[in-house]
Protein backbone atom coordinates (compact mmCIF):
# COMPACT_ATOMS: atom_id res chain seq x y z
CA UNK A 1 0.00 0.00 0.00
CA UNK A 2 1.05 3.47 -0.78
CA UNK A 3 -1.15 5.31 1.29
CA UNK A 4 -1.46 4.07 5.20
CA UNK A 5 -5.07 4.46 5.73
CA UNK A 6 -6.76 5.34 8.89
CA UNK A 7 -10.70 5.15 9.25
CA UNK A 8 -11.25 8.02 11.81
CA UNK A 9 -14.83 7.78 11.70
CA UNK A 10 -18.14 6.00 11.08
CA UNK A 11 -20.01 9.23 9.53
CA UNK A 12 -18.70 8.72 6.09
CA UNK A 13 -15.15 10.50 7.30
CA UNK A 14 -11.70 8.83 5.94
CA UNK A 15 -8.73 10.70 7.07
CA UNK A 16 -5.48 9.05 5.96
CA UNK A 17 -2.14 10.06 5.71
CA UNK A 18 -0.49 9.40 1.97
CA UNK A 19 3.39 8.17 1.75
CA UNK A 20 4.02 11.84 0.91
CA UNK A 21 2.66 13.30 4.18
CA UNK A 22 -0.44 14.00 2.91
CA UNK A 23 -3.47 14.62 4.71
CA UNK A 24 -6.06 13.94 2.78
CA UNK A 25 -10.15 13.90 3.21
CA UNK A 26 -12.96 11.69 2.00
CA UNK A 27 -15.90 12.70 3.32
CA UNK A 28 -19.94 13.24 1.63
CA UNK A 29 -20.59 16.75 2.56
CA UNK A 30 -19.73 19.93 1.51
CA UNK A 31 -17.73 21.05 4.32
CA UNK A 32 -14.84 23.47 4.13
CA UNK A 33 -13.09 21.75 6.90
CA UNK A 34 -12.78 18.69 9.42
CA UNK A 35 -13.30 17.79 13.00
CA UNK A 36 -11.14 15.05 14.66
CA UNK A 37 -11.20 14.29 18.43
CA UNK A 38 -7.65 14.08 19.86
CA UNK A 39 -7.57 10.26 19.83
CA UNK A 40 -8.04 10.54 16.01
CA UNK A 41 -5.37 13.30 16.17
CA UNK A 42 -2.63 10.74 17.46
CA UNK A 43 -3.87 7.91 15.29
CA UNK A 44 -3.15 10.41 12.22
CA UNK A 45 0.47 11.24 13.25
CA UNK A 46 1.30 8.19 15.42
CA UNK A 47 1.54 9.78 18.94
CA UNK A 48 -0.55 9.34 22.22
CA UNK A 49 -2.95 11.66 23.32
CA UNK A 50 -0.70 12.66 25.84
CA UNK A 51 1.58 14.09 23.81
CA UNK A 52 -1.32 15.83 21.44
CA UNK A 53 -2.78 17.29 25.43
CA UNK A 54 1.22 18.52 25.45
CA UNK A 55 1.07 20.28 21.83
CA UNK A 56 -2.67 21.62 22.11
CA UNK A 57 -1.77 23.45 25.58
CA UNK A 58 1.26 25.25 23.84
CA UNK A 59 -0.60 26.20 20.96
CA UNK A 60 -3.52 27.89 22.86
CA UNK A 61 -0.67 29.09 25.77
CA UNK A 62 1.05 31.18 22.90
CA UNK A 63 -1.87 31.97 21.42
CA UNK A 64 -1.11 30.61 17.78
CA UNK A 65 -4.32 29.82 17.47
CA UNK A 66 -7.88 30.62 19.73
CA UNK A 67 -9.00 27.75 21.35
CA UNK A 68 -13.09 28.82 20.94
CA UNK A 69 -12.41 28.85 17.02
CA UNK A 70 -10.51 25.89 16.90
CA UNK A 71 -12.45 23.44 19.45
CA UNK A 72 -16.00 22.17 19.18
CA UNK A 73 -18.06 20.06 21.91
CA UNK A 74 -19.92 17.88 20.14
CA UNK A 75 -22.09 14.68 21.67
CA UNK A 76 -20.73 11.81 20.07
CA UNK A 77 -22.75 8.08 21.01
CA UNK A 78 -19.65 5.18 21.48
CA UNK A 79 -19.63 1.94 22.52
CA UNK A 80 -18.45 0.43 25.86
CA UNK A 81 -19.16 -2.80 25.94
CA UNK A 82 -22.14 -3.88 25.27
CA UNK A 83 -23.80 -0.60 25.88
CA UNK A 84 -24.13 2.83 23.85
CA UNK A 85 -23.11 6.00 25.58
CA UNK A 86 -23.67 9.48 24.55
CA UNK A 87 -20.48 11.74 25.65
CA UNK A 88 -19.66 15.00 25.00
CA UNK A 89 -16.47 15.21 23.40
CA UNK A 90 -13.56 17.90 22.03
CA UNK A 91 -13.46 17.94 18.21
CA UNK A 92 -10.06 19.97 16.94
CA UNK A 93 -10.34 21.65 13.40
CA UNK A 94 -8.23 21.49 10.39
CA UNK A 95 -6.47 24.73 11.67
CA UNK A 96 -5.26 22.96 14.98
CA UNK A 97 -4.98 19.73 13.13
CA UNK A 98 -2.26 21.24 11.05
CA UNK A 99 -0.67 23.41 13.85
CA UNK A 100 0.00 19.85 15.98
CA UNK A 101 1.68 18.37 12.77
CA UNK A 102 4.33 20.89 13.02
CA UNK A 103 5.05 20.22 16.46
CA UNK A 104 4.57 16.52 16.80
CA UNK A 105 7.96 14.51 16.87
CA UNK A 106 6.99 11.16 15.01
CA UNK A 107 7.99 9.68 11.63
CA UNK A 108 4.25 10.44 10.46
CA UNK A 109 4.44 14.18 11.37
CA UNK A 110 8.03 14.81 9.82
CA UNK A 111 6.48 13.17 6.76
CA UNK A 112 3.88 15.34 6.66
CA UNK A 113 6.26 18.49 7.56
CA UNK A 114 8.20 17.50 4.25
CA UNK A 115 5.28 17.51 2.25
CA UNK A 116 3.54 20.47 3.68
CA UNK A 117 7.14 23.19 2.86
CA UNK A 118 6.85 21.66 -0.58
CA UNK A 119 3.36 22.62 -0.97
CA UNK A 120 3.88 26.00 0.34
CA UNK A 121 7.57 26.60 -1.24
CA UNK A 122 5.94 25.67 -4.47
CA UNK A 123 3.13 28.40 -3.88
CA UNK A 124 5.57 31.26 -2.94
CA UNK A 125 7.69 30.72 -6.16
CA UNK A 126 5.30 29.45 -8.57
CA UNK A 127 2.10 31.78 -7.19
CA UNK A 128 -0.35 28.72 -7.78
CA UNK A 129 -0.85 25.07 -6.34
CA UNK A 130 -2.90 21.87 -7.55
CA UNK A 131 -5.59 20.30 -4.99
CA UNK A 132 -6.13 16.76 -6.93
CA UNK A 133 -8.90 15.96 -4.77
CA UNK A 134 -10.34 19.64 -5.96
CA UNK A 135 -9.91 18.85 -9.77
CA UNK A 136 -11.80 15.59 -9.13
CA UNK A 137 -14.43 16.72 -7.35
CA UNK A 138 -15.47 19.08 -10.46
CA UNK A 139 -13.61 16.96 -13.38
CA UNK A 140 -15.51 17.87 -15.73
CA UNK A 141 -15.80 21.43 -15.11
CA UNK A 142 -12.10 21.39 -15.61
CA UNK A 143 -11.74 19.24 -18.27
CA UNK A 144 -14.42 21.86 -20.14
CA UNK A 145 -12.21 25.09 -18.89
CA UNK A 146 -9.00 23.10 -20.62
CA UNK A 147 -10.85 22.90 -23.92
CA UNK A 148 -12.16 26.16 -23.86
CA UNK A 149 -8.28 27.13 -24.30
CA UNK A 150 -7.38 24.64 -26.71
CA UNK A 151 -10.83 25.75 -29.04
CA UNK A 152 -8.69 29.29 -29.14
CA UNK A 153 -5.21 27.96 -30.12
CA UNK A 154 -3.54 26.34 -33.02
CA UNK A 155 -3.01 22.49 -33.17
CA UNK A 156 0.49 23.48 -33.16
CA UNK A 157 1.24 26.31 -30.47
CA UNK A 158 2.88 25.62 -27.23
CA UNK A 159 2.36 27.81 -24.41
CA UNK A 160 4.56 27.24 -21.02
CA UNK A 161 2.43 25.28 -18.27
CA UNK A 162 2.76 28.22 -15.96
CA UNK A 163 1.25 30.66 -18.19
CA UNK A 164 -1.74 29.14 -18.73
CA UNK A 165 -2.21 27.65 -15.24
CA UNK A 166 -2.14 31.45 -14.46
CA UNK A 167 -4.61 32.12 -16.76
CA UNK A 168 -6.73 29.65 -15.67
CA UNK A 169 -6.55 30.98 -12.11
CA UNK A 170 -7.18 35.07 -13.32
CA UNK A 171 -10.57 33.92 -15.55
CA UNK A 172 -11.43 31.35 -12.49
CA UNK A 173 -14.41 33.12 -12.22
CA UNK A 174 -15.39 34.14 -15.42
CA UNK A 175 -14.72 31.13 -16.75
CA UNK A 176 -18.03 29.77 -14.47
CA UNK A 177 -20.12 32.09 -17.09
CA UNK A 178 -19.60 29.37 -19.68
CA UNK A 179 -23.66 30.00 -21.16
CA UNK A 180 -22.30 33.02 -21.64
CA UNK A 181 -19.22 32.43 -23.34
CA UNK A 182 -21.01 29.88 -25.49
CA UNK A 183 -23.41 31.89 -26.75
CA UNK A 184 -20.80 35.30 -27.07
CA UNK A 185 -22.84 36.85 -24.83
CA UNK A 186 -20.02 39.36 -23.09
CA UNK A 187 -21.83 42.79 -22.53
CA UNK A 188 -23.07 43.08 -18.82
CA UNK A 189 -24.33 45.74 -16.39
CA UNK A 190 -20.94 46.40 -15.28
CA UNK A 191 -19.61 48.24 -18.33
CA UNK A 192 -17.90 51.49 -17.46
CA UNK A 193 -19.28 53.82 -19.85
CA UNK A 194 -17.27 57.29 -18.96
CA UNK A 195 -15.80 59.07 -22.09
CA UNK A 196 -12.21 58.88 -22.48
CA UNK A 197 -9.73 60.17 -25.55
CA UNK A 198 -7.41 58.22 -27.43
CA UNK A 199 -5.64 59.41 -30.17
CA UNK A 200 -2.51 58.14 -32.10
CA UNK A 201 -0.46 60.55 -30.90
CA UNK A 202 -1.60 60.07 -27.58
CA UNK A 203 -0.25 56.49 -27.69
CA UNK A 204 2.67 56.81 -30.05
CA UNK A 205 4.47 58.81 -27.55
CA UNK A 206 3.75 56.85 -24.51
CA UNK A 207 5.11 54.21 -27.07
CA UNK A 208 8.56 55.75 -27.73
CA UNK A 209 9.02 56.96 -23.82
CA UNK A 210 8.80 53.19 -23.54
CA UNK A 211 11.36 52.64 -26.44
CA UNK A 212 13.80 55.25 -25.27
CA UNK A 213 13.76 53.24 -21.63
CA UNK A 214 14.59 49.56 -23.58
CA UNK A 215 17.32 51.14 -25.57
CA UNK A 216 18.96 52.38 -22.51
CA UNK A 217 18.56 49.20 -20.93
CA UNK A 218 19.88 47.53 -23.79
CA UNK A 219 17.12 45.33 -24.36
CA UNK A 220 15.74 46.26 -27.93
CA UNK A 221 17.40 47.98 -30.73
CA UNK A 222 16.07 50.89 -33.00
CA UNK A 223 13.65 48.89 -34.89
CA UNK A 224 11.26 48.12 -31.72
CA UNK A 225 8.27 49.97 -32.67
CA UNK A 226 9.12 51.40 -35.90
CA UNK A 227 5.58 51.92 -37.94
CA UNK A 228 5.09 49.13 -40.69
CA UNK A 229 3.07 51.48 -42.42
CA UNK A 230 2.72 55.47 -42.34
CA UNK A 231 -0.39 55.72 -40.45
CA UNK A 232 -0.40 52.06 -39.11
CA UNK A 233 -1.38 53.09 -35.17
CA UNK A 234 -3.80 55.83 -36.53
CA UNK A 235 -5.60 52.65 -38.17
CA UNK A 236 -5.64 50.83 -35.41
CA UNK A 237 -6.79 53.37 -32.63
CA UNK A 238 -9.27 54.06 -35.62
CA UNK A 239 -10.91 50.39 -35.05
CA UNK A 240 -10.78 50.75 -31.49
CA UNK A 241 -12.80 54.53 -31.36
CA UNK A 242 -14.87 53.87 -34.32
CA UNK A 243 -18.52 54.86 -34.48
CA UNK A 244 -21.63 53.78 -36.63
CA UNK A 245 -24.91 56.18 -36.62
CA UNK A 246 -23.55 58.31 -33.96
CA UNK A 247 -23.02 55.35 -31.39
CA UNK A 248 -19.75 53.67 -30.40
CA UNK A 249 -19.08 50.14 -31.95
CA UNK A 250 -17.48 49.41 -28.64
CA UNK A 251 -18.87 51.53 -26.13
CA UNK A 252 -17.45 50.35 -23.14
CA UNK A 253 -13.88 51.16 -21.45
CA UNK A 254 -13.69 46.98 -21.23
CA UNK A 255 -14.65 46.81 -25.19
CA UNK A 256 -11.95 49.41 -26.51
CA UNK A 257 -9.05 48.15 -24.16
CA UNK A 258 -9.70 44.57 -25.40
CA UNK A 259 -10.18 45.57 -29.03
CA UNK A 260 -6.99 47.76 -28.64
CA UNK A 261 -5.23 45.17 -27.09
CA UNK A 262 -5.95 42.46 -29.99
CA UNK A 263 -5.85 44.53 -32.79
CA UNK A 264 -2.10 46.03 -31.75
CA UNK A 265 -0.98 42.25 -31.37
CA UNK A 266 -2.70 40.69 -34.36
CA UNK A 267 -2.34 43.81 -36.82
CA UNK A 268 1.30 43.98 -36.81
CA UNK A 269 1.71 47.72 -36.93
CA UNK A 270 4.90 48.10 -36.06
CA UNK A 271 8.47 45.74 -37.79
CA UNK A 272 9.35 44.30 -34.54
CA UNK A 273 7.89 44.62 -30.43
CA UNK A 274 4.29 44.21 -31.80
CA UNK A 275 3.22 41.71 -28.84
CA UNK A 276 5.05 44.03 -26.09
CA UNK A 277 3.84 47.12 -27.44
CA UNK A 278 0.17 45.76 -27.57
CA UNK A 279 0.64 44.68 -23.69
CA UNK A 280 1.85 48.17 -22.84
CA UNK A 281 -0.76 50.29 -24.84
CA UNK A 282 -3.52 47.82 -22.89
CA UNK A 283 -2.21 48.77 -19.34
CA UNK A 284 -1.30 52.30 -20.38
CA UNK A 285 -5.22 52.65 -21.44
CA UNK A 286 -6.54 50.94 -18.75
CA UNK A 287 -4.52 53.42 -16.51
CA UNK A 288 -5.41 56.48 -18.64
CA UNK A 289 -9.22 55.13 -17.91
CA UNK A 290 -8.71 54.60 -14.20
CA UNK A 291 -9.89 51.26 -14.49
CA UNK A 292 -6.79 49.19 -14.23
CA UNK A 293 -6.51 46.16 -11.50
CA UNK A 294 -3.32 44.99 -11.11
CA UNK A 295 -4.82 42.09 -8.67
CA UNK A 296 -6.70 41.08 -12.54
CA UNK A 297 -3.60 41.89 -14.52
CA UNK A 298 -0.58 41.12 -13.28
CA UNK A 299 2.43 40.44 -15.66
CA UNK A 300 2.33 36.64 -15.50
CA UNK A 301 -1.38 36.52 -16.89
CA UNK A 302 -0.80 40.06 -18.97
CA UNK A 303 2.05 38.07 -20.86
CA UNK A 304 -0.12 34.69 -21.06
CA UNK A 305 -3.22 36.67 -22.46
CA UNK A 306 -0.77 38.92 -25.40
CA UNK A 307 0.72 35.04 -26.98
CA UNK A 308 -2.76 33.94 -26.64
CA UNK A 309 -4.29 36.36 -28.28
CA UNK A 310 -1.13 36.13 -30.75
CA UNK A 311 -1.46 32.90 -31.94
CA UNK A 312 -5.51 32.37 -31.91
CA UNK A 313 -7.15 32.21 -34.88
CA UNK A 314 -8.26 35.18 -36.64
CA UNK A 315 -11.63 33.83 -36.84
CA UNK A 316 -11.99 33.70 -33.18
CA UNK A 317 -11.57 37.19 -32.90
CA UNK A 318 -14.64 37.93 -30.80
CA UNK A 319 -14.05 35.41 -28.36
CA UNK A 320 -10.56 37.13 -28.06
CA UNK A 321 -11.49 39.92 -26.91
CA UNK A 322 -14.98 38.72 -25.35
CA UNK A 323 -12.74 36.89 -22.94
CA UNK A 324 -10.31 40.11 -21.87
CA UNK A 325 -14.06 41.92 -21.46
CA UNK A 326 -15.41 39.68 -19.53
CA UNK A 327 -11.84 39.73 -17.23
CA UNK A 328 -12.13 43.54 -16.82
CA UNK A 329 -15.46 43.31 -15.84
CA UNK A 330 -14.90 40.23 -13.05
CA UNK A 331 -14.94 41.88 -10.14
């Protein structure tokens, strides 16, 4: 066996420790954490109660944790004998559960000590962690999220694991509007209307401030951002602002961001920086407009959104750019 199981309880509760260190939960309800009585406790990391008494005291004494949000009395019927006796009895949470398992000296609690610094090491440097368990229990949910990104990109693309696990995470709640996304339907109540200018100019020299920084930093050359065309931004902030019978075609702050984003990525207007230029005319909007997040988009999801946008297909245009509306919007 890989996993030492434990059953802790008869009310459809399995608490077992995996060869990893693991704790890990199988239970029928829709609880956002467990109880276990301090016998369970020591079963789970191999000590006796007297030693989890020992651990619990400390915790409370230096006031890690609160014992009135971390205990429960609950009346729990057992069996002596031949009889069946109702007691009262001390249930510790998950909180205290995991508090003990960094204190308990035992082959089972420095197992789960390993496992429990790679979990968090992993989200310090990476910014994201997998629950298994999690995935399961809405598998297909997730398997429909997954193809929702693979509808947008070529057969052929490859986009780093990190980048689009970020992605995942910043749309994590959009991505529950999926009637909405199947049907295109991205316009909502929480448009942001207010009027704001945006001419080529504008953006051309926010543009070459940025150019003038690279060069000095030695990380572009003169090229970055050189005009394809004469005219070739003027084009493309004239997609973005354009109007039809006096109305905007996008009239939403969200709706011209997105559009400006996309069409300064997929339009190519300048010889070389086209992807980086797009990214920084989208944030330098957003902050022109007041209505940039940086808790929405943050550089690791900015720079997965710009190569997905990059390499989708032309003719998913509107979901493009649906998607980044429906992102600004998520509040």
């Amino acid at each position: 066996m890989t996993k030492q199981e434990k059953n802790l309880s008869k009310n459809n509760l399995v608490v077992y420790q995996a060869a990893n260190g693991a704790i890990e939960v199988n239970l029928n309800c829709q609880q956002e954490t467990l109880f276990l009585t301090q016998q369970q406790v020591g079963q789970l990391f191999g000590v006796q109660k007297a030693a989890i008494s020992k651990h619990v005291k400390n915790i409370f004494d230096s006031q890690e944790l609160s014992e009135k949000s971390t205990v429960s009395i609950l009346e729990t019927v057992q069996s002596e004998g031949s009889r069946k006796v109702s007691r009262k009895m001390e249930y510790y949470n998950l909180d205290l559960i995991l508090s003990i398992g960094y204190r308990v000296n035992s082959k089972s609690a420095t197992k789960f000590r390993q496992w429990a610094t790679k979990i968090l090491r992993e989200h310090i440097t990476k910014g994201y962690t997998i629950n298994p368990l999690k995935i399961e229990s809405n598998y297909q949910e997730f398997l429909l999220t997954v193809d929702r990104i693979k509808e947008l990109l070529p057969a052929n693309i490859k986009v780093d694991t990190g980048s689009i696990l970020e992605l995942v995470k910043t749309f994590a709640d959009t991505w529950l509007s999926l009637d909405a996304y199947d049907k295109e339907n991205y316009r909502s109540d929480k448009a942001t209307k207010k009027k704001v200018s945006l001419t080529a100019d504008d953006l051309m020299a926010a543009i070459l401030e940025l150019k003038k920084s690279l060069i000095k930093k030695g990380k572009v050359t003169d090229i970055f951002a050189s005009e394809r065309n004469r005219n070739s931004i003027e084009g493309v902030i004239g997609n973005v602002m354009q109007s039809f019978g006096g109305k905007d075609v996008y009239p939403s702050l969200e709706e011209k961001a997105a559009h400006l984003l996309y069409f300064m990525v997929k339009n190519h207007p300048f010889v070389d920086g086209n992807k980086r230029s797009g990214a920084f005319a989208f944030v330098w909007f957003l902050q022109r407009s007041r209505i940039l997040n940086t808790s929405k988009i943050n550089p690791t999801a900015l720079t997965a959104l710009t190569l997905l946008i990059a390499e989708s297909n032309p003719k998913e245009k509107d979901k493009m750019t649906g998607l980044v509306t429906m992102l600004l919007r998520r509040k």
